[in-house]
N, C-alpha and C. Protein backbone atom coordinates (compact mmCIF):
# COMPACT_ATOMS: atom_id res chain seq x y z
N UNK A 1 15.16 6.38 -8.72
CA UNK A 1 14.83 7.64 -8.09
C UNK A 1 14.30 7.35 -6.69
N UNK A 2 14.57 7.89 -5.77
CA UNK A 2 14.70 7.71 -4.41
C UNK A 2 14.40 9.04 -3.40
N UNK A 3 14.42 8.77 -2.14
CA UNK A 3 14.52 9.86 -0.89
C UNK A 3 15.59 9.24 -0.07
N UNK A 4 17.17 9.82 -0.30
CA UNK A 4 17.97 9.36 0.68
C UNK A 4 18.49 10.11 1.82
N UNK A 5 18.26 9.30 3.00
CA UNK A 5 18.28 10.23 4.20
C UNK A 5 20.07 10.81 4.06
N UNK A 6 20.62 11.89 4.40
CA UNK A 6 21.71 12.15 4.66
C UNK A 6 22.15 12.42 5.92
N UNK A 7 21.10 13.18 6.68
CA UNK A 7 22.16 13.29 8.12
C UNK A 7 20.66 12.82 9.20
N UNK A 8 20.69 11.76 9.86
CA UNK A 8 19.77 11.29 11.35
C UNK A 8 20.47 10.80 11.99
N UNK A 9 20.19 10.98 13.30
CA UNK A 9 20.62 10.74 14.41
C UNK A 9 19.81 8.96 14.44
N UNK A 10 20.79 7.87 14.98
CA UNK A 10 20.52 6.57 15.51
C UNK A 10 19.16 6.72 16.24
N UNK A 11 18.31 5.60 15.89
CA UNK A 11 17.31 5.14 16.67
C UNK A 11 16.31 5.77 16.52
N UNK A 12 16.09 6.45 15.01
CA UNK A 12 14.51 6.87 14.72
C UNK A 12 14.43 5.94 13.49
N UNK A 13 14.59 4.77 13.21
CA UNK A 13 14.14 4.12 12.34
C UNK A 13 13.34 3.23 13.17
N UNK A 14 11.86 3.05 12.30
CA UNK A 14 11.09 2.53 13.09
C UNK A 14 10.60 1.46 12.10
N UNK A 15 9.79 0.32 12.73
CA UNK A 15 8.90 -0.87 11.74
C UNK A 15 7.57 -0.80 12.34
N UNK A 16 6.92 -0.85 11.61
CA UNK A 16 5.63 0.13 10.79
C UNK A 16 4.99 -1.17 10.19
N UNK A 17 3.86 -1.34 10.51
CA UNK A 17 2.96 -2.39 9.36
C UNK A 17 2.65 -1.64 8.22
N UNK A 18 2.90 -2.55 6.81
CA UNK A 18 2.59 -1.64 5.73
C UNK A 18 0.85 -1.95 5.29
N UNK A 19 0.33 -1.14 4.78
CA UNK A 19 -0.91 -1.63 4.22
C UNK A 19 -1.21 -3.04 3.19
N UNK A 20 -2.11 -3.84 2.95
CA UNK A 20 -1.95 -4.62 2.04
C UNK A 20 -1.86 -4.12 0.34
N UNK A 21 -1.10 -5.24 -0.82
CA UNK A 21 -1.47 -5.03 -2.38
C UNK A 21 -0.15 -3.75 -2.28
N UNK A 22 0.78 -3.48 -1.62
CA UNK A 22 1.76 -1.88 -1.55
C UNK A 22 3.03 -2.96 -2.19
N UNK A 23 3.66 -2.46 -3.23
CA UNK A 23 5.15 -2.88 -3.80
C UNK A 23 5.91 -1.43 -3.42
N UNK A 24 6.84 -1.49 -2.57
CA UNK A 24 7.39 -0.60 -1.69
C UNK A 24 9.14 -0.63 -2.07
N UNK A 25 9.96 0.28 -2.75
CA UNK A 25 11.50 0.11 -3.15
C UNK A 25 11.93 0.72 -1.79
N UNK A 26 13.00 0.54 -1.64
CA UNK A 26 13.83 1.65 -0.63
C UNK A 26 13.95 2.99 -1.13
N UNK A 27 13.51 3.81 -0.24
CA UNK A 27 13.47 5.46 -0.68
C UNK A 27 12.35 6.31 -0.54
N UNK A 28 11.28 5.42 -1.39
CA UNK A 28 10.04 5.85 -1.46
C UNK A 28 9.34 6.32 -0.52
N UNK A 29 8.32 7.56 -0.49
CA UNK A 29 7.36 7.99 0.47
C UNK A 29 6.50 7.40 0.53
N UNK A 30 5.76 7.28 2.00
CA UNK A 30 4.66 6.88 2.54
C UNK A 30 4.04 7.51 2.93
N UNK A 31 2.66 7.35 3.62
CA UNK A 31 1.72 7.74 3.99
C UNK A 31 0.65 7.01 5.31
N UNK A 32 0.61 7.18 6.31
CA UNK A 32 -0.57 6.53 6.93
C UNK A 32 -1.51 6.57 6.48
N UNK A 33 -1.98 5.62 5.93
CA UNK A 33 -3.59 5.47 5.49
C UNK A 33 -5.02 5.86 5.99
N UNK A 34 -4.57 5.48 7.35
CA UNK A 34 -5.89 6.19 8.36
C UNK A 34 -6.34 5.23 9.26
N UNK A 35 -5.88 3.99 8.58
CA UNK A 35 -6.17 2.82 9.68
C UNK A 35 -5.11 2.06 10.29
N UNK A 36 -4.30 2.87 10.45
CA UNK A 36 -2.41 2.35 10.96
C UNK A 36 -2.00 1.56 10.26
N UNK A 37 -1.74 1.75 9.25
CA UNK A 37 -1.48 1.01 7.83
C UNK A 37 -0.52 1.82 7.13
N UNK A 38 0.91 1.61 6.54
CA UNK A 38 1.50 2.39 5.98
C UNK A 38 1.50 1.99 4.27
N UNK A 39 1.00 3.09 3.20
CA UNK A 39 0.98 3.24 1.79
C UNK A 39 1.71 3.78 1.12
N UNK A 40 1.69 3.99 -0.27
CA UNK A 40 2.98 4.62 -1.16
C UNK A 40 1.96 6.07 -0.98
N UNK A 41 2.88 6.96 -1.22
CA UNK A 41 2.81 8.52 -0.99
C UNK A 41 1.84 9.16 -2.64
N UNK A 42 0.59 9.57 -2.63
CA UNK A 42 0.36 10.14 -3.83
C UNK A 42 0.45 10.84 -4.81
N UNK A 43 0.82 10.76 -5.96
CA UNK A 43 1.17 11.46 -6.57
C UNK A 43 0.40 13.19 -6.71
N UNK A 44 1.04 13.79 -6.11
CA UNK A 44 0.87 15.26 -5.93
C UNK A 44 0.28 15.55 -4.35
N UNK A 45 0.59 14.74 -3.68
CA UNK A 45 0.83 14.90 -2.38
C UNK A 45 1.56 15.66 -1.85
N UNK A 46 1.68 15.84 -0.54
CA UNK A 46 1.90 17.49 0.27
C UNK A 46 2.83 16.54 1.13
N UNK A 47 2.36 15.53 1.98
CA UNK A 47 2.93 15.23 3.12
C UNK A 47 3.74 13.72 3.67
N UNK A 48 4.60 13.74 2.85
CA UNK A 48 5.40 12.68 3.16
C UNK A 48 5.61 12.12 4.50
N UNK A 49 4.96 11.38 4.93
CA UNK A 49 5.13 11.25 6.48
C UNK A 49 6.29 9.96 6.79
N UNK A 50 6.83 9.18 5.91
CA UNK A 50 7.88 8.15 6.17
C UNK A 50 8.60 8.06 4.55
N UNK A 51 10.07 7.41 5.06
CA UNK A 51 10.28 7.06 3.73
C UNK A 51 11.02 5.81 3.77
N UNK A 52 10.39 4.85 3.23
CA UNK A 52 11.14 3.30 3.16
C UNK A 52 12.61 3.58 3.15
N UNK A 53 13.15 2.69 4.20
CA UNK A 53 14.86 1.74 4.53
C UNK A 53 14.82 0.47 3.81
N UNK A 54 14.01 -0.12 3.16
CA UNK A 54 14.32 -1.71 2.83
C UNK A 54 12.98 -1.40 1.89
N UNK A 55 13.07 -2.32 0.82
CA UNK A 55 11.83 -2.83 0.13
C UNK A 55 11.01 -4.27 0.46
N UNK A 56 9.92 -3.85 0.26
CA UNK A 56 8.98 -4.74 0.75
C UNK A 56 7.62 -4.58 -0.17
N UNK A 57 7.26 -6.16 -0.71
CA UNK A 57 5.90 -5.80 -0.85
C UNK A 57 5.03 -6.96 -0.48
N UNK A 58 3.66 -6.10 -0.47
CA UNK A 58 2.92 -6.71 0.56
C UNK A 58 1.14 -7.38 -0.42
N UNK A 59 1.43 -8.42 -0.28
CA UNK A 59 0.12 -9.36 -1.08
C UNK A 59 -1.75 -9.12 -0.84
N UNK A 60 -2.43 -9.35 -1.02
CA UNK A 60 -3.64 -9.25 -0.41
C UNK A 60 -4.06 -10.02 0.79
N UNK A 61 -4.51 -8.90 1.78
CA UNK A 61 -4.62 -9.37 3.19
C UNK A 61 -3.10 -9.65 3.56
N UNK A 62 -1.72 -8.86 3.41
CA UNK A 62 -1.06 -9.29 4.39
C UNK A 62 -0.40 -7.60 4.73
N UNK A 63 -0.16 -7.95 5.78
CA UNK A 63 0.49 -6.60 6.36
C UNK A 63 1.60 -6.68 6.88
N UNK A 64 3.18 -7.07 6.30
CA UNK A 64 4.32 -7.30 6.88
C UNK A 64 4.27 -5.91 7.49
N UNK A 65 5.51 -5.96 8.46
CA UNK A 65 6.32 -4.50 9.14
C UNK A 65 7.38 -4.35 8.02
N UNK A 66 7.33 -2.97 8.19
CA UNK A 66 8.32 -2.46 7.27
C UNK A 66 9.31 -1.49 7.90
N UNK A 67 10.48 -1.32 7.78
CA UNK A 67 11.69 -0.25 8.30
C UNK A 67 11.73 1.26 7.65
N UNK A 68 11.25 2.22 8.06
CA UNK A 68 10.67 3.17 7.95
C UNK A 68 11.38 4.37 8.56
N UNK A 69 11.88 5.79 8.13
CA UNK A 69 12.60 7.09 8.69
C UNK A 69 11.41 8.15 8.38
N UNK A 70 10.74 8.58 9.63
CA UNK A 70 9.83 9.73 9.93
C UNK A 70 10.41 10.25 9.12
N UNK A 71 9.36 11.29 8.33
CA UNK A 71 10.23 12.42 7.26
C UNK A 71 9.41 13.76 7.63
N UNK A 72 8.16 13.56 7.52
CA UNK A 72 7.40 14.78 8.02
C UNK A 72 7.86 15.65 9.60
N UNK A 73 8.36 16.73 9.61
CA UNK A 73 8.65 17.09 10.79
C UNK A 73 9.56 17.01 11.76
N UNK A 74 11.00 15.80 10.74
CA UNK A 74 11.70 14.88 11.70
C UNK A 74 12.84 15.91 11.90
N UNK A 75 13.07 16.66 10.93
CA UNK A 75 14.33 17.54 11.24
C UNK A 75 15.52 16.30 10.50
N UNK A 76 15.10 15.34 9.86
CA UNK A 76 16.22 14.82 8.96
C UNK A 76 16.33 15.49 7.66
N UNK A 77 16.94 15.44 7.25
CA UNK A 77 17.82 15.92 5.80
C UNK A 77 17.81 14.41 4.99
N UNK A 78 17.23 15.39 3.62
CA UNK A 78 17.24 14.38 2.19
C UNK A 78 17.46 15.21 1.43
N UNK A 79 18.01 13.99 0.65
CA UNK A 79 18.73 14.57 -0.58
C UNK A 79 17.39 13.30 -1.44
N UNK A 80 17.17 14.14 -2.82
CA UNK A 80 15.94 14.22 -3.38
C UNK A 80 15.69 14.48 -5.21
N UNK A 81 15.49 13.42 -5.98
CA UNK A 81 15.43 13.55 -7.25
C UNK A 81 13.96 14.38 -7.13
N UNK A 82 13.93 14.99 -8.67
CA UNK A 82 13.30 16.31 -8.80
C UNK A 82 13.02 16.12 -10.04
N UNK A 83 11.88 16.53 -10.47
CA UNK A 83 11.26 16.36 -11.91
C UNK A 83 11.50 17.35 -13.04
N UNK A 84 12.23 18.59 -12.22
CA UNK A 84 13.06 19.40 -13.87
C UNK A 84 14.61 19.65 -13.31
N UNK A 85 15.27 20.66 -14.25
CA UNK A 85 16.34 21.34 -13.64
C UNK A 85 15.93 22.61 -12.77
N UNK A 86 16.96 22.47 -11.69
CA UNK A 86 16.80 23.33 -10.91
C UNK A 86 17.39 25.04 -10.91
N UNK A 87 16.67 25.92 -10.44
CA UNK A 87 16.84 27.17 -9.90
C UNK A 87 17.27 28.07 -8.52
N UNK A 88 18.22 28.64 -8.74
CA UNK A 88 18.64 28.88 -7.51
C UNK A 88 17.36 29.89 -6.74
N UNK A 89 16.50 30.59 -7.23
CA UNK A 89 15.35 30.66 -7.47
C UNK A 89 14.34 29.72 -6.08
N UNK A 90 14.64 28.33 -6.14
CA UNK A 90 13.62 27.55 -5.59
C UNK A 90 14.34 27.07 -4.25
N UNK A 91 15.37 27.54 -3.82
CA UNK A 91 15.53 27.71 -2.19
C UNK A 91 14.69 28.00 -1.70
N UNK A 92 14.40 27.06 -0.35
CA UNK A 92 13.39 27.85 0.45
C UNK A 92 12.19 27.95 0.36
N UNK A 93 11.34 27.02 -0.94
CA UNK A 93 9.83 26.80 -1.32
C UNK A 93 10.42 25.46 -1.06
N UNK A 94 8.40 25.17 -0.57
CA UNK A 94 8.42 23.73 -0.50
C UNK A 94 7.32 23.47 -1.90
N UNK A 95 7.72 21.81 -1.74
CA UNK A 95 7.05 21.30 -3.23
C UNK A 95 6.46 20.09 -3.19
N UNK A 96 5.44 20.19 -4.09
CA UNK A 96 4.39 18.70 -3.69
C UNK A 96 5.46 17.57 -4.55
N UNK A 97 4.62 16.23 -4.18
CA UNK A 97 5.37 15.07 -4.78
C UNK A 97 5.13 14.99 -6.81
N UNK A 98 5.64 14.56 -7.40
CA UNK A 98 5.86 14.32 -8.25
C UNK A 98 5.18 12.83 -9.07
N UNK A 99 5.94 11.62 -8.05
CA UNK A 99 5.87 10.47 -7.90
C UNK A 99 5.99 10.44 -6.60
N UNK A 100 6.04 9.01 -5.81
CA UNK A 100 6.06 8.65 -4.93
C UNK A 100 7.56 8.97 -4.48
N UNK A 101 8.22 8.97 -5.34
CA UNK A 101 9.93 8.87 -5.45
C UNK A 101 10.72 10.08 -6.05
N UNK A 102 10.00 11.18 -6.18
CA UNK A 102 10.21 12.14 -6.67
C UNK A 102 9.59 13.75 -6.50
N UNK A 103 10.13 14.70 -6.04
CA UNK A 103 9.77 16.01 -5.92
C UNK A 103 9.27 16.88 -7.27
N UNK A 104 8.42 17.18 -7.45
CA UNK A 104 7.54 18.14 -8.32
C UNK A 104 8.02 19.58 -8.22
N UNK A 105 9.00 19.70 -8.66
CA UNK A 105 10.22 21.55 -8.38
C UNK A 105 9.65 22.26 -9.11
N UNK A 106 8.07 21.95 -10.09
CA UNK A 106 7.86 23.01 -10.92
C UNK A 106 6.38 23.44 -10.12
N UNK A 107 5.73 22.51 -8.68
CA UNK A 107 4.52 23.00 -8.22
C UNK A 107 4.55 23.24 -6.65
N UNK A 108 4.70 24.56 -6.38
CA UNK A 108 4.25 24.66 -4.89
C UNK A 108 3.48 24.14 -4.36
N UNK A 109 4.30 23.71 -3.04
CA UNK A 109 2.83 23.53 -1.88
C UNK A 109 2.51 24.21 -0.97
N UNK A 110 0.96 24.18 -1.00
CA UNK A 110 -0.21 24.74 -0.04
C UNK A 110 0.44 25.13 0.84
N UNK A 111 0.87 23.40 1.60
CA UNK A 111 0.72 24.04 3.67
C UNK A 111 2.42 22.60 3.55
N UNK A 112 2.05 21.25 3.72
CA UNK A 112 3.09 20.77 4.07
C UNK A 112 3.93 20.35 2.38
N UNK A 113 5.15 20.24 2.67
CA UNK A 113 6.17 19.78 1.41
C UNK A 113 7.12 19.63 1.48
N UNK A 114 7.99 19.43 0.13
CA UNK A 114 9.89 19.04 0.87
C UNK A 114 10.32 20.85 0.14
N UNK A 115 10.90 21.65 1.67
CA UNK A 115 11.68 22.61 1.22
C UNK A 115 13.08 22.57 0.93
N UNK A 116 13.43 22.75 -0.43
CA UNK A 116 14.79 22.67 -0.45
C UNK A 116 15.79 23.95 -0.25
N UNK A 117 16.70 23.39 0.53
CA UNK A 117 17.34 23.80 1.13
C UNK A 117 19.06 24.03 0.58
N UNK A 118 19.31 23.32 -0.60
CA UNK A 118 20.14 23.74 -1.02
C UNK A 118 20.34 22.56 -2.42
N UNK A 119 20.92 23.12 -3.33
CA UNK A 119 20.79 21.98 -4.70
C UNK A 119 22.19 21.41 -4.63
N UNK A 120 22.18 20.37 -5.51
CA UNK A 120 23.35 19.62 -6.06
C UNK A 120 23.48 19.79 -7.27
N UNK A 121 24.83 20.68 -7.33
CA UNK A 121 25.14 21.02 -8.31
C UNK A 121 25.63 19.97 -9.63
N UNK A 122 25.76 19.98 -11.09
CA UNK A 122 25.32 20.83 -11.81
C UNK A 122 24.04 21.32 -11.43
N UNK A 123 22.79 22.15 -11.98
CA UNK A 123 21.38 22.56 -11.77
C UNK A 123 20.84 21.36 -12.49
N UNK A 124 21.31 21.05 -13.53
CA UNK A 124 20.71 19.85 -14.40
C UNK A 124 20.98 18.42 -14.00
N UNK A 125 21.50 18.09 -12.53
CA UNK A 125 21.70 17.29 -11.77
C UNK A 125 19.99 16.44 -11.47
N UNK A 126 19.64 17.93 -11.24
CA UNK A 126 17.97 17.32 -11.13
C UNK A 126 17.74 16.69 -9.64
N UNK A 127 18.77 17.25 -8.66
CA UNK A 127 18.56 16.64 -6.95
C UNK A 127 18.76 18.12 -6.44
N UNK A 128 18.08 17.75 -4.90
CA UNK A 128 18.16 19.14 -4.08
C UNK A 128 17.91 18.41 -2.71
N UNK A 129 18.43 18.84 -1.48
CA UNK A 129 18.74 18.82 -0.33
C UNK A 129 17.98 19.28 0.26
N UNK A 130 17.28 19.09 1.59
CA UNK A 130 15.97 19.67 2.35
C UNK A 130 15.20 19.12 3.54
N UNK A 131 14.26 18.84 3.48
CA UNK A 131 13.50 18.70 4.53
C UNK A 131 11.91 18.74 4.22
N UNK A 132 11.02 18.05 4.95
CA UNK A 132 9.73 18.12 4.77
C UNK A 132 9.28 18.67 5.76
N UNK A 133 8.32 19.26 5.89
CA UNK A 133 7.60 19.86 6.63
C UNK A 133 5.58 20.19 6.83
């Protein structure tokens, strides 16, 4: 289960120091930590601010760079596993995280989230298309 980018434009992938003790797959959301440190995204989190290109993990006390696609705000498109079947219904709400690797389609969010924007059909596919914000 993953966040795969579908449509960006060249040259917003960026490398990012990750925080230390982080086991990081490709896909997964991140988070700035607060001390320019990039972390896995919390479960029932609002604001996906990156989402791993490569896996990486990172030991105590080390902080490799990691390859990273802005997600919060970027105007890229993901396509997005989802924790039930979907409703045509849930166009157009955004939704907190689930997992780190996964959208929560059964809990609104507050203020930031991934709005989906259109599903992949069957509904019981369990993916939807969108954007964070």
């Amino acid at each position: 289960m993953s966040f795969k980018a579908l449509k960006y434009d060249s040259g917003k992938i960026e490398s990012l120091a990750l925080a230390a003790s982080q086991t990081v797959v490709k896909g997964m959301g991140l988070i700035d930590n607060g001390s320019g440190y990039l972390e896995l995204d919390a479960v029932g989190g609002e604001a996906t601010e990156y989402v791993a290109q490569e896996s990486v993990t990172s030991g105590s006390g080390e902080n490799p760079k990691i390859l990273v696609l802005p997600a919060l705000r970027s105007g890229i498109q993901f396509e997005v596993d989802c924790s039930a079947d979907l409703t045509e219904a849930q166009k157009g709400l955004a939704y907190e995280l689930k997992t780190n690797a996964t959208i929560d389609n059964e809990t609104t969010a507050a203020e930031n989230g991934f709005v989906i924007e259109k599903i992949v059909y069957p509904l019981t596919a369990k993916k939807a298309i969108g954007r964070w914000r």
